[in-house]
N, C-alpha and C. Protein backbone atom coordinates (compact mmCIF):
# COMPACT_ATOMS: atom_id res chain seq x y z
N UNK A 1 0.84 -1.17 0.00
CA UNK A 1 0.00 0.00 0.00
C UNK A 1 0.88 1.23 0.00
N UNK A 2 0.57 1.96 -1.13
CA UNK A 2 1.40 3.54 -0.66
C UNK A 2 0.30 4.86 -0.42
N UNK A 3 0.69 5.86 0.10
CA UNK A 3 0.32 6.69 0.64
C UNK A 3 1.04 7.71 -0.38
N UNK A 4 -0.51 8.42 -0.95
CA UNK A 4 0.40 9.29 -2.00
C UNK A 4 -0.38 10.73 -1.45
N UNK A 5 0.58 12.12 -1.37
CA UNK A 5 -0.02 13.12 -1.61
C UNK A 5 -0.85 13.41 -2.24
N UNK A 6 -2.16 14.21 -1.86
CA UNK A 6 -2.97 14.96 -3.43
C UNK A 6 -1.73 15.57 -4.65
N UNK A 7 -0.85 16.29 -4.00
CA UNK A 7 -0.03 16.98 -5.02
C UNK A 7 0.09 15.87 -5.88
N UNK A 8 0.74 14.88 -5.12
CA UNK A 8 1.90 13.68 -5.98
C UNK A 8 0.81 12.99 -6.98
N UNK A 9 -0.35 12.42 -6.69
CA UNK A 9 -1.55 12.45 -7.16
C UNK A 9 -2.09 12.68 -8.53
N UNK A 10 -2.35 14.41 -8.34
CA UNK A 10 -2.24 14.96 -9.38
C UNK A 10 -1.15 14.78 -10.42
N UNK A 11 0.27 14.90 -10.12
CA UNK A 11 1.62 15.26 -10.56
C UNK A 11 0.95 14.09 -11.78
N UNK A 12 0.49 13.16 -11.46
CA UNK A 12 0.61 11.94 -12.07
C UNK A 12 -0.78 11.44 -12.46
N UNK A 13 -1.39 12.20 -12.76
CA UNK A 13 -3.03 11.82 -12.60
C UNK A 13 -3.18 10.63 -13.81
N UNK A 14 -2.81 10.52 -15.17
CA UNK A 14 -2.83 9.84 -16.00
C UNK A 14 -2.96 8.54 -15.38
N UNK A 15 -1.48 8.06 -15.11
CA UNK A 15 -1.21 7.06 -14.76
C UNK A 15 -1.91 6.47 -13.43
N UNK A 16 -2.68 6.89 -12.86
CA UNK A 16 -3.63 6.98 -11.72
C UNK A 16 -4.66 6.65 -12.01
N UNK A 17 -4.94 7.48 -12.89
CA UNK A 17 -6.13 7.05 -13.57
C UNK A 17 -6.53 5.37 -14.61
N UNK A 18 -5.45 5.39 -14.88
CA UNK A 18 -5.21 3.82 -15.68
C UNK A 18 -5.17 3.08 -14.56
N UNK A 19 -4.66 3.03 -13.60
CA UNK A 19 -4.23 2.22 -12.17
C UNK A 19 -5.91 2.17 -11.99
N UNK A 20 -7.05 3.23 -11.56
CA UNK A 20 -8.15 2.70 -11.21
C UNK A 20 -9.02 1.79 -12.45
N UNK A 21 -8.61 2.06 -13.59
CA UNK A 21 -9.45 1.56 -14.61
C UNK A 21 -8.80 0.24 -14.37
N UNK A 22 -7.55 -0.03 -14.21
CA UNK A 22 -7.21 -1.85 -14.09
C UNK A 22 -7.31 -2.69 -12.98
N UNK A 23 -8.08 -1.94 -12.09
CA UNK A 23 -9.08 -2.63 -11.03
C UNK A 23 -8.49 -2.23 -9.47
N UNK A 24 -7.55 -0.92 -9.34
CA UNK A 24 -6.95 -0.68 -8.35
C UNK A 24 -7.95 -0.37 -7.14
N UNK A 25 -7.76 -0.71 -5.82
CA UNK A 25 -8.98 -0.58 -5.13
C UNK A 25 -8.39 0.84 -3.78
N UNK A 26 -8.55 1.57 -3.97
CA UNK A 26 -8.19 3.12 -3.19
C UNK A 26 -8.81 3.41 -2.26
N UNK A 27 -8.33 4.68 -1.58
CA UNK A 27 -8.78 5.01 -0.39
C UNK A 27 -8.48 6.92 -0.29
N UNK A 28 -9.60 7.53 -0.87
CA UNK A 28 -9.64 9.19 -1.62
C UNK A 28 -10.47 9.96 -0.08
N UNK A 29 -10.18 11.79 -0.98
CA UNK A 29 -10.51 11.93 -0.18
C UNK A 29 -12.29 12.84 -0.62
N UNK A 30 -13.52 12.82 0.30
CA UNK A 30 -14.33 13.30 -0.97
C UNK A 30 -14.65 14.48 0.14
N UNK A 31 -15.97 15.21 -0.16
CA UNK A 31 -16.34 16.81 0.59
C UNK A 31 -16.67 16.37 1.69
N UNK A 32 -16.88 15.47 2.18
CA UNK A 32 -17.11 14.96 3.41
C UNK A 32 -16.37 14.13 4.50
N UNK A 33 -15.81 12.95 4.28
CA UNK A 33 -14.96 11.86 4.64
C UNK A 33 -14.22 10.93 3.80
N UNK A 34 -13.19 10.45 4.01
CA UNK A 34 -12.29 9.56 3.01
C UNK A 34 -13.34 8.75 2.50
N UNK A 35 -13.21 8.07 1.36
CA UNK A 35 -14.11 6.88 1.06
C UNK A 35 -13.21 6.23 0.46
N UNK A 36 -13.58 4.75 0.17
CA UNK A 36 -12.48 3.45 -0.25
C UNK A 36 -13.04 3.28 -1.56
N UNK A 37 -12.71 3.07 -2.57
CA UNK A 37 -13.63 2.77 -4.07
C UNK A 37 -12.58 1.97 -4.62
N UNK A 38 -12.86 1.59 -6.10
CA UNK A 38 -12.65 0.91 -7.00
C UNK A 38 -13.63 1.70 -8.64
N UNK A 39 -13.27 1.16 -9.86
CA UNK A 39 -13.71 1.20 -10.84
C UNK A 39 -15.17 0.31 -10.47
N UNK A 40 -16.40 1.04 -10.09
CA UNK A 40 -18.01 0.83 -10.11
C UNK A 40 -18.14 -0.63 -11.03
N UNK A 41 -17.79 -0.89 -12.22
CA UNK A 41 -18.16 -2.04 -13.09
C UNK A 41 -16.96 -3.05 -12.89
N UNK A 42 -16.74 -3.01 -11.53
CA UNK A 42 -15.21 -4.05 -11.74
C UNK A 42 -16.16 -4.83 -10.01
N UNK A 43 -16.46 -5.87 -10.66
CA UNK A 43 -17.28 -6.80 -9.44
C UNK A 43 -15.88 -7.53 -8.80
N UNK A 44 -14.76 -7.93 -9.52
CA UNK A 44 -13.97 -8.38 -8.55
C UNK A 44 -13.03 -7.77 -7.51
N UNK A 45 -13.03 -6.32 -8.07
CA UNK A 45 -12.51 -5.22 -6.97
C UNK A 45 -13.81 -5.19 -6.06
N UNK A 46 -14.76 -4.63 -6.29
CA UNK A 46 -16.13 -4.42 -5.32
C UNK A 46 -15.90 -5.64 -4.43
N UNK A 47 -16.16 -6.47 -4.50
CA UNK A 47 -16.36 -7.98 -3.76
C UNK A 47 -14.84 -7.61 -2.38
N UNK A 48 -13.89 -6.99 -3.18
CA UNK A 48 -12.54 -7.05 -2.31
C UNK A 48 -13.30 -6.27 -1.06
N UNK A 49 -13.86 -5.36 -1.70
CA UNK A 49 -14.32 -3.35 -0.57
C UNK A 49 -15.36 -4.55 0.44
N UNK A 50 -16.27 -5.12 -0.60
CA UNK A 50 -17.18 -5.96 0.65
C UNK A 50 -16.68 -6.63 1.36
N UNK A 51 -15.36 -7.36 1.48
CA UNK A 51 -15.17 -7.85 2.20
C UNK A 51 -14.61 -6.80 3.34
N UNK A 52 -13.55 -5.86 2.75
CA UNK A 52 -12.91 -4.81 3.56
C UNK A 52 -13.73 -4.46 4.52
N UNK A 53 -15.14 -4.09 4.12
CA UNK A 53 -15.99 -3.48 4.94
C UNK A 53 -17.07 -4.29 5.96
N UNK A 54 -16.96 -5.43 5.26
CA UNK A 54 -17.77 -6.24 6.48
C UNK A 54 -18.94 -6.47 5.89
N UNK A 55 -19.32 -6.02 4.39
CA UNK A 55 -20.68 -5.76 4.39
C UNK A 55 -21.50 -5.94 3.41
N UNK A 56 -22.62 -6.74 3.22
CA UNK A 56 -23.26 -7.50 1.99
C UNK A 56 -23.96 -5.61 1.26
N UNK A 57 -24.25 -4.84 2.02
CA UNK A 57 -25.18 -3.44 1.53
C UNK A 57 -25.02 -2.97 0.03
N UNK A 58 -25.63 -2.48 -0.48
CA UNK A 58 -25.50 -2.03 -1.74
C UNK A 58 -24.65 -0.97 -1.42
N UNK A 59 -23.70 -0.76 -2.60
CA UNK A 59 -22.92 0.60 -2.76
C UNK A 59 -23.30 2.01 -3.40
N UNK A 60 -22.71 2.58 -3.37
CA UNK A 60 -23.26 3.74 -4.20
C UNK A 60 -21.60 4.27 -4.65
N UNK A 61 -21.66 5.19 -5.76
CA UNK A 61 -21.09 5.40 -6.57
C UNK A 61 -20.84 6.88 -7.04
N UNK A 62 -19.65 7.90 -7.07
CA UNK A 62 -19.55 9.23 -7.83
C UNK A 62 -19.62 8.57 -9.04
N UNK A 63 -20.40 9.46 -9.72
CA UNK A 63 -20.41 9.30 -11.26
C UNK A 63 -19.42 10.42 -11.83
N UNK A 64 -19.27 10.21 -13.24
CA UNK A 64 -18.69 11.27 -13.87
C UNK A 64 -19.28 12.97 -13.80
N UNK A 65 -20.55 12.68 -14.13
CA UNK A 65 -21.43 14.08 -14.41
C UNK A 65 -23.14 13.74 -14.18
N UNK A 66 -23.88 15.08 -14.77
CA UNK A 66 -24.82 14.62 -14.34
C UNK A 66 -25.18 13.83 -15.77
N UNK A 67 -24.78 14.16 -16.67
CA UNK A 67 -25.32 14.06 -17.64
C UNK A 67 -25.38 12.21 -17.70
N UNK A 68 -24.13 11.63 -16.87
CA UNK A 68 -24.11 9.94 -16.56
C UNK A 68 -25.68 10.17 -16.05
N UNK A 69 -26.18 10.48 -15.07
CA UNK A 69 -27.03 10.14 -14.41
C UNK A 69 -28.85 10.19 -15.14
N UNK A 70 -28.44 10.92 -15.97
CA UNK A 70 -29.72 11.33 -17.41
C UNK A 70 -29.59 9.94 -17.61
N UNK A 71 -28.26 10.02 -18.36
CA UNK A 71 -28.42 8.33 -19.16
C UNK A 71 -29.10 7.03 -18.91
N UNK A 72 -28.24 7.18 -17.11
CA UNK A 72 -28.05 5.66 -16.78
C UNK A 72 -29.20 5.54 -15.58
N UNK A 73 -30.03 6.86 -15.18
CA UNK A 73 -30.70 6.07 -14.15
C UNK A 73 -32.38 7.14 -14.48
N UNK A 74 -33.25 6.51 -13.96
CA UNK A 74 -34.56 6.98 -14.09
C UNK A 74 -34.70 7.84 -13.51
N UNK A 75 -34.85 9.31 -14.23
CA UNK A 75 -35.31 10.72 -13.71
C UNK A 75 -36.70 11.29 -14.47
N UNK A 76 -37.09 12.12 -13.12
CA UNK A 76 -38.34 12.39 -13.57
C UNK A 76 -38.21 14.17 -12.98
N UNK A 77 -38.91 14.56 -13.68
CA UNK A 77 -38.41 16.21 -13.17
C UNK A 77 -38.87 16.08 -11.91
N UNK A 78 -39.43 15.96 -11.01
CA UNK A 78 -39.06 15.97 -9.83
C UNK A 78 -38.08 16.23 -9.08
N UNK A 79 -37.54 15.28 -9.88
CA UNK A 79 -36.32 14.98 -9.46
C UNK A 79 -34.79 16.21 -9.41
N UNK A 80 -34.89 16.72 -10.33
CA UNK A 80 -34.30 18.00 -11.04
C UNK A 80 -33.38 19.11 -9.53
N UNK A 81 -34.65 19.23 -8.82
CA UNK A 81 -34.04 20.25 -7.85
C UNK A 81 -33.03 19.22 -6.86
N UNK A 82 -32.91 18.07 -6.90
CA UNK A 82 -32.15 17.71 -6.10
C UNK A 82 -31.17 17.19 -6.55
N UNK A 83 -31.00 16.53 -7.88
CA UNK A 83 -29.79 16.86 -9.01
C UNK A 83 -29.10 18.06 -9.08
N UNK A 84 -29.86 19.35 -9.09
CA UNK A 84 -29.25 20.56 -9.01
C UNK A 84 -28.37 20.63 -7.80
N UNK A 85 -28.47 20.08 -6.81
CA UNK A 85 -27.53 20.05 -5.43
C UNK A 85 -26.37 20.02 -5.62
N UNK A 86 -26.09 18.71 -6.89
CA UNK A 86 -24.51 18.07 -6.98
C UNK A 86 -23.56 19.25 -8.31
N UNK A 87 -22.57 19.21 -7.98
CA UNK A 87 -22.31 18.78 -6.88
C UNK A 87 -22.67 18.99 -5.23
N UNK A 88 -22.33 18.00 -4.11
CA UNK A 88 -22.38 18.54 -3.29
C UNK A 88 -22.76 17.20 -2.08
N UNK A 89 -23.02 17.49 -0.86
CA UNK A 89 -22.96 16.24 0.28
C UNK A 89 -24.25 15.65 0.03
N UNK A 90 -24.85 14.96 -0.94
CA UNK A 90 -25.64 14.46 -0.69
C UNK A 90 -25.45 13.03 -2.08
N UNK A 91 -26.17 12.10 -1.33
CA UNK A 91 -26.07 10.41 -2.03
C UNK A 91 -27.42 10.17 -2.46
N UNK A 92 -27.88 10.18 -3.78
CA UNK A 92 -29.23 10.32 -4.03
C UNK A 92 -29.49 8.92 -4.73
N UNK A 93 -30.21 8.40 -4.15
CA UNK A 93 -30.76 6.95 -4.95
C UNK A 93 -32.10 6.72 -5.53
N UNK A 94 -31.22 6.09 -6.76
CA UNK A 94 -32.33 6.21 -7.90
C UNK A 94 -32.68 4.95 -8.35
N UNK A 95 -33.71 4.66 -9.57
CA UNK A 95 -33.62 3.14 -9.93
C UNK A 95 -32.87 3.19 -11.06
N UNK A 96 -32.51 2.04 -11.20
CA UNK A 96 -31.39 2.19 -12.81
C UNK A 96 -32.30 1.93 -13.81
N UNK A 97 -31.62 2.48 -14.95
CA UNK A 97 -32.28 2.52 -16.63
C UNK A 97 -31.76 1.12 -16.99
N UNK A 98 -30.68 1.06 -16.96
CA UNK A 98 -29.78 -0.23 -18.06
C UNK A 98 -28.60 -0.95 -16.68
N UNK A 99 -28.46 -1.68 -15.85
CA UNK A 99 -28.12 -2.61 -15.11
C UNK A 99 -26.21 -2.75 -15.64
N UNK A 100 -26.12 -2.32 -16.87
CA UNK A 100 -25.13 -2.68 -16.94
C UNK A 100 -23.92 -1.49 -17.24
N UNK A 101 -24.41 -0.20 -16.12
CA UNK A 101 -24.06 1.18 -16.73
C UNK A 101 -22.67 0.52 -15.36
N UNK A 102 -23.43 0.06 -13.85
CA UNK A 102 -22.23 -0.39 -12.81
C UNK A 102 -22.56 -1.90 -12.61
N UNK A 103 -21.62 -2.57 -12.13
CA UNK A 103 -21.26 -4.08 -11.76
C UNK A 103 -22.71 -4.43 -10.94
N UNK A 104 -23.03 -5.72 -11.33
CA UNK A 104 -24.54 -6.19 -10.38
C UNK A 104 -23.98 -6.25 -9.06
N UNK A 105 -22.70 -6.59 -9.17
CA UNK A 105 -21.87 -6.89 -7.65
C UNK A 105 -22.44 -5.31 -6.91
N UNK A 106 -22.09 -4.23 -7.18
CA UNK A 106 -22.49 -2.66 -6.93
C UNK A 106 -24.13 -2.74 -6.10
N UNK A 107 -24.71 -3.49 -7.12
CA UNK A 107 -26.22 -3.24 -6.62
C UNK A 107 -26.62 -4.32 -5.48
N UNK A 108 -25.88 -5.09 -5.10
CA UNK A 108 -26.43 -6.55 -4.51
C UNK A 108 -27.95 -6.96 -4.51
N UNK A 109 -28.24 -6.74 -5.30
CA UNK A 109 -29.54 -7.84 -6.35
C UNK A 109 -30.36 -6.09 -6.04
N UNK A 110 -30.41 -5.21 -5.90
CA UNK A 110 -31.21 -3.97 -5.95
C UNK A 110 -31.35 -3.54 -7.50
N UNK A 111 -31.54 -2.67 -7.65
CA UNK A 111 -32.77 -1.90 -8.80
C UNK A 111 -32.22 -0.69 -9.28
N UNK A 112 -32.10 -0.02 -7.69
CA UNK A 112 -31.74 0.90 -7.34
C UNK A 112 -29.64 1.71 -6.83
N UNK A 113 -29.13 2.82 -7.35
CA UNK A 113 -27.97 2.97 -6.93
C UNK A 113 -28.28 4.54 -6.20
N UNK A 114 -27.15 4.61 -5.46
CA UNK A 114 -26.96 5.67 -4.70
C UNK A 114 -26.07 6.21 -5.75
N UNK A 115 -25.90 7.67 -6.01
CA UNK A 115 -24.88 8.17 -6.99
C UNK A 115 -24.96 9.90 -6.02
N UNK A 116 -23.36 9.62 -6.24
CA UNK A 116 -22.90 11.27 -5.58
C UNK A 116 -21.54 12.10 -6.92
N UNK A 117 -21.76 13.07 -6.57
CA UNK A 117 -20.87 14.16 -7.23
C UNK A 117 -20.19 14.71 -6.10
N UNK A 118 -18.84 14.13 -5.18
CA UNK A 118 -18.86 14.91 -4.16
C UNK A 118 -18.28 17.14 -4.82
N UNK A 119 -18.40 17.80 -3.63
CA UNK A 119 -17.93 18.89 -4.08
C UNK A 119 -16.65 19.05 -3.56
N UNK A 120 -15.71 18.93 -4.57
CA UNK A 120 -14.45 17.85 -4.17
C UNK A 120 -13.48 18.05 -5.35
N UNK A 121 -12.01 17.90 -5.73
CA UNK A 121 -11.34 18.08 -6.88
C UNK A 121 -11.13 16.42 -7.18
N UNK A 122 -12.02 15.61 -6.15
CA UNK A 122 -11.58 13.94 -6.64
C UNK A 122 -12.99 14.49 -7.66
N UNK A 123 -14.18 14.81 -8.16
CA UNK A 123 -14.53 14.68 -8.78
C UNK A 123 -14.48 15.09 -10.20
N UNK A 124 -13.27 15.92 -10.32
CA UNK A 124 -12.78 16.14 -11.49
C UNK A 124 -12.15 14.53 -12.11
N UNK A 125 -11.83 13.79 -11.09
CA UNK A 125 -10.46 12.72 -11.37
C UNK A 125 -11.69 12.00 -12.38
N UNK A 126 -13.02 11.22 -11.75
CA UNK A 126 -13.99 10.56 -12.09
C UNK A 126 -14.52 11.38 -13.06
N UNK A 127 -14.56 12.37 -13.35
CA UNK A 127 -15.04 13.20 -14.61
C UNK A 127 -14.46 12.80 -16.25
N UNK A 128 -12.47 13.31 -15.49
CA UNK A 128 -11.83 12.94 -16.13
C UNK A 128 -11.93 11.43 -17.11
N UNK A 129 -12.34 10.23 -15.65
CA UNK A 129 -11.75 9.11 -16.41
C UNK A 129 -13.12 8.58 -16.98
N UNK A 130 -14.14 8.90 -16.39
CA UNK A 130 -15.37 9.13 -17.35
C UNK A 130 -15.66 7.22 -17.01
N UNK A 131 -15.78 7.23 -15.89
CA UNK A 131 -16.41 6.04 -15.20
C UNK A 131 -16.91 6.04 -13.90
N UNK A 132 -17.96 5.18 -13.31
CA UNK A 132 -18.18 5.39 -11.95
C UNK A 132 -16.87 4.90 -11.41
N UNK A 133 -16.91 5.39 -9.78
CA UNK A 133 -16.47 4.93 -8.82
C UNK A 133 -17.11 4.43 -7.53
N UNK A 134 -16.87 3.13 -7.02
CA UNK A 134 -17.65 2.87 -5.86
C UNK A 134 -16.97 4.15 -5.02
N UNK A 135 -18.43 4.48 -3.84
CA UNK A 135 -17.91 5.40 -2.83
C UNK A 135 -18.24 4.51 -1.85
N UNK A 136 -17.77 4.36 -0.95
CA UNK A 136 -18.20 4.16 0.57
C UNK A 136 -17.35 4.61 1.68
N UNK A 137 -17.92 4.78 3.02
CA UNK A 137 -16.92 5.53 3.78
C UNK A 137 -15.73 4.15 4.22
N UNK A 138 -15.12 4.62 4.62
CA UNK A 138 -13.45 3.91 4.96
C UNK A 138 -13.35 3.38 5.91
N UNK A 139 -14.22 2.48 6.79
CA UNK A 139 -14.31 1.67 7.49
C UNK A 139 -14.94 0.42 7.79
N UNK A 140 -14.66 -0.44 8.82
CA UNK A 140 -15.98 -1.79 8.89
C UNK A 140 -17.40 -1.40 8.73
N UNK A 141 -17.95 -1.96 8.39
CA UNK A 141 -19.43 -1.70 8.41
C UNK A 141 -20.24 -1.09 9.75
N UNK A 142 -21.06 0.03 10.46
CA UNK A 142 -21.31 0.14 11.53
C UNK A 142 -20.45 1.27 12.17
N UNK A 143 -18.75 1.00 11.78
CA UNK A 143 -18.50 1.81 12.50
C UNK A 143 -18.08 3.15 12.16
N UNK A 144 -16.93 4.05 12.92
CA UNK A 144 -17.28 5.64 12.73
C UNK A 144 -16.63 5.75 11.55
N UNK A 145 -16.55 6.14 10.45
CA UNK A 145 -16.42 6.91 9.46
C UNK A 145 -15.06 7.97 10.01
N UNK A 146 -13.91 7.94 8.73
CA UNK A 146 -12.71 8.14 9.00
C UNK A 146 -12.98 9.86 8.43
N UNK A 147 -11.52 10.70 8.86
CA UNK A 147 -11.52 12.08 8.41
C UNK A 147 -10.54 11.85 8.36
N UNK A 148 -9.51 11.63 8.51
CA UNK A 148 -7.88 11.68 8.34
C UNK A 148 -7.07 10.47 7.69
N UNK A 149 -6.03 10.69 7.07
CA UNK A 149 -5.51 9.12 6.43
C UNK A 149 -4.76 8.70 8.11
N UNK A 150 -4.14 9.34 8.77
CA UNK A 150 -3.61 9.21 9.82
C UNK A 150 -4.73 7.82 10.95
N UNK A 151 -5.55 7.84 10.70
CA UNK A 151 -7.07 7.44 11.82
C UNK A 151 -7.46 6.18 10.96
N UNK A 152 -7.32 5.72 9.61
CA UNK A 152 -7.04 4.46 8.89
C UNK A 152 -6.55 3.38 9.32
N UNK A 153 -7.02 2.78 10.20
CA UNK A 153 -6.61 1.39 10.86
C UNK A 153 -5.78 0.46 9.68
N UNK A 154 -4.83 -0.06 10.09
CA UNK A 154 -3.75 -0.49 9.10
C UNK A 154 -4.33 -2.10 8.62
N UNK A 155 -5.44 -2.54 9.24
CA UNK A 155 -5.99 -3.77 8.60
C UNK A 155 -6.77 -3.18 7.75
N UNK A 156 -7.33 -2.03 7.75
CA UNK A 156 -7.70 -1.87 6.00
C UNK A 156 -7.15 -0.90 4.97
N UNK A 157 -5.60 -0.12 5.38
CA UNK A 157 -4.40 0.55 4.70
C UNK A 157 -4.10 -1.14 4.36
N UNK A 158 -3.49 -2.30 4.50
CA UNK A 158 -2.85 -3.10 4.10
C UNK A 158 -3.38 -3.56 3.19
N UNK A 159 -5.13 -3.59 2.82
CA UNK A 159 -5.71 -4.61 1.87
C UNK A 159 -6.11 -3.39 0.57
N UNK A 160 -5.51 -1.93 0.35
CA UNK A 160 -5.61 -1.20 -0.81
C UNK A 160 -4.22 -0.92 -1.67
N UNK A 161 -4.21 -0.80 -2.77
CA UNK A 161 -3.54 -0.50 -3.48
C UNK A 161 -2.81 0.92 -3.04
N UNK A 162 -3.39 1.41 -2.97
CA UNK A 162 -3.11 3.29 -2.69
C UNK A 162 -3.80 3.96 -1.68
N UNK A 163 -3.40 5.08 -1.18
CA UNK A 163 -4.06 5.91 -0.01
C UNK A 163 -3.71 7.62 -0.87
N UNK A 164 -4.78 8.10 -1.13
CA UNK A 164 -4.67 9.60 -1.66
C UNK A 164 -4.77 10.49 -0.61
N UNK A 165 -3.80 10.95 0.14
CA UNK A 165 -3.78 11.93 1.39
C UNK A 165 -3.88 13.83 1.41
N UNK A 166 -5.55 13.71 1.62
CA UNK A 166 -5.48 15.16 1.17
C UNK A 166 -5.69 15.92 2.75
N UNK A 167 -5.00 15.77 3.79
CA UNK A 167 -5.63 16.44 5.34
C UNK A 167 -6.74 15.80 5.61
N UNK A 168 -6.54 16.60 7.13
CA UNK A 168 -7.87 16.35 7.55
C UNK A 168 -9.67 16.98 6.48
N UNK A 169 -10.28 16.32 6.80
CA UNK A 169 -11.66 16.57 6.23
C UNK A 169 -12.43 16.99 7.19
N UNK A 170 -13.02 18.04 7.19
CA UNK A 170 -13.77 18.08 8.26
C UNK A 170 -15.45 17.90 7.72
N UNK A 171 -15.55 17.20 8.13
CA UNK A 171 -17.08 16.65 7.60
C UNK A 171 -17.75 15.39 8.38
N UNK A 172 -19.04 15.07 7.66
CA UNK A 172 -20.01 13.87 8.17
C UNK A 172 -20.43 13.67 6.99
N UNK A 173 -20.37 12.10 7.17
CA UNK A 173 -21.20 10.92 5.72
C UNK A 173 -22.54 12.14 5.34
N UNK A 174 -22.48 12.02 3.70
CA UNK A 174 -23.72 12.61 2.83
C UNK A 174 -24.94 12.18 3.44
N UNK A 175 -25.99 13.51 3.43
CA UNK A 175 -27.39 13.18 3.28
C UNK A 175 -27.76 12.19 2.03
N UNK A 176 -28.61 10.95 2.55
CA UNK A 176 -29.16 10.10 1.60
C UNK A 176 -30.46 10.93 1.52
N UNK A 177 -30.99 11.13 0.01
CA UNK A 177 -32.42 11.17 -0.39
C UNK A 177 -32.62 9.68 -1.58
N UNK A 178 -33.84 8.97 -0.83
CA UNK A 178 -34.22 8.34 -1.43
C UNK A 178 -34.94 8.98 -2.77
N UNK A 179 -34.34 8.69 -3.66
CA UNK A 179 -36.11 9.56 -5.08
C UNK A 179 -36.57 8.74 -5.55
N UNK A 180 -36.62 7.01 -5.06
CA UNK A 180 -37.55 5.68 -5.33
C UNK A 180 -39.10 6.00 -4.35
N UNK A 181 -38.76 6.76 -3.36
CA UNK A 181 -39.88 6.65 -2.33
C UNK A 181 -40.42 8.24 -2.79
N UNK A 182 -41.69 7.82 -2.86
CA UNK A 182 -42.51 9.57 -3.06
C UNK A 182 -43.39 10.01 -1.57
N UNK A 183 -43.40 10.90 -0.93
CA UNK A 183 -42.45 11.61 -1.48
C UNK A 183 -41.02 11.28 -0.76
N UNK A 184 -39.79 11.90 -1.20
CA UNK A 184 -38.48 11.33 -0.83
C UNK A 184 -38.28 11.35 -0.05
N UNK A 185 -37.94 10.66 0.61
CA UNK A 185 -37.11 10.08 2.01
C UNK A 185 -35.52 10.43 2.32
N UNK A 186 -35.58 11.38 3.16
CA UNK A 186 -34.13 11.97 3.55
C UNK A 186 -33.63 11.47 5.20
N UNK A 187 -32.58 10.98 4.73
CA UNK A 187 -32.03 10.42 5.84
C UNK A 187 -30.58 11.59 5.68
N UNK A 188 -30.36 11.89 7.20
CA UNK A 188 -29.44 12.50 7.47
C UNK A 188 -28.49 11.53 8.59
N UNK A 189 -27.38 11.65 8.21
CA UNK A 189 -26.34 10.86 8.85
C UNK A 189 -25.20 11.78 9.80
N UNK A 190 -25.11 11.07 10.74
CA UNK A 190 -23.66 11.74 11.55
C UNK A 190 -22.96 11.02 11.82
């Protein structure tokens, strides 16, 4: 596992970027708290994070833009003002259009994905490489949600490829809005 600066990061974004497309499984930093991902359509990286994390749950995913989210998942203007959010702290779950936009592994037999834009310069990276990324926060399942690479318990620094170290974060896990449930269902997290 290495521990790379944002600078160093950047310095090298290309080659970073090829590293997540060939199934590298990371540990970034987003507007809220570190999260651990992989390339979204790569079920044998995902399966690694489920195990990392303890946890059968469906994932959710930064997309590239919104315009991924037109494509690939069922919007209804309703919907619109809370698309307008992202970027920004919130994980909005939708039902999917076409199943095969992220890995079934992603959905664990659901319908439905969580998709975020954090407000964040990692979402330029996912813009850039013009694929999802699993998001989830950086710990076992249940427990507290990391802000620092420093606070990364080294049984799950040992099982990633890379650690992108941008400071502390000062933040709390995204508001979930459900937009499957009418009217939507907002869960706020701390």
């Amino acid at each position: 596992m290495l521990i790379i600066p944002k600078s160093e990061f950047l310095k090298f974004k290309e080659k970073n970027i090829e590293l997540i497309k060939y199934g590298a499984i990371f540990i970034y930093p987003t507007d809220t708290i570190y999260g651990i991902g992989c390339d979204a359509r790569n079920p044998t990286a995902i399966r690694k994070i489920r195990d990392i994390k303890q946890s059968t749950q469906p994932l959710s995913a930064i997309v590239p833009s919104k315009d991924w989210i037109q494509e690939n998942l069922v919007c209804r203007k309703s919907f619109d003002k809370w698309i307008a959010k992202l970027p920004g702290p919130f994980t909005l779950i939708m039902k999917v259009k076409d199943a095969r936009c992220v890995s079934r592994e992603l959905l664990a037999g659901q319908k439905n994905l969580g998709v975020r834009i954090p407000s964040n310069w990692f979402s330029g990276i996912v813009a850039e490489a013009n694929l999802p990324v699993v998001t989830t926060s950086v710990n076992v399942h249940g427990q507290k949600p990391i802000n620092s690479v420093k606070d990364i318990p080294e049984s799950i620094k040992n099982k990633v490829d890379f650690v992108i170290d941008d400071g502390v974060i000062k933040g709390s896990p995204s508001t979930i809005v459900n937009l499957t449930k009418s009217p939507p269902e907002i869960i706020e997290r701390k």
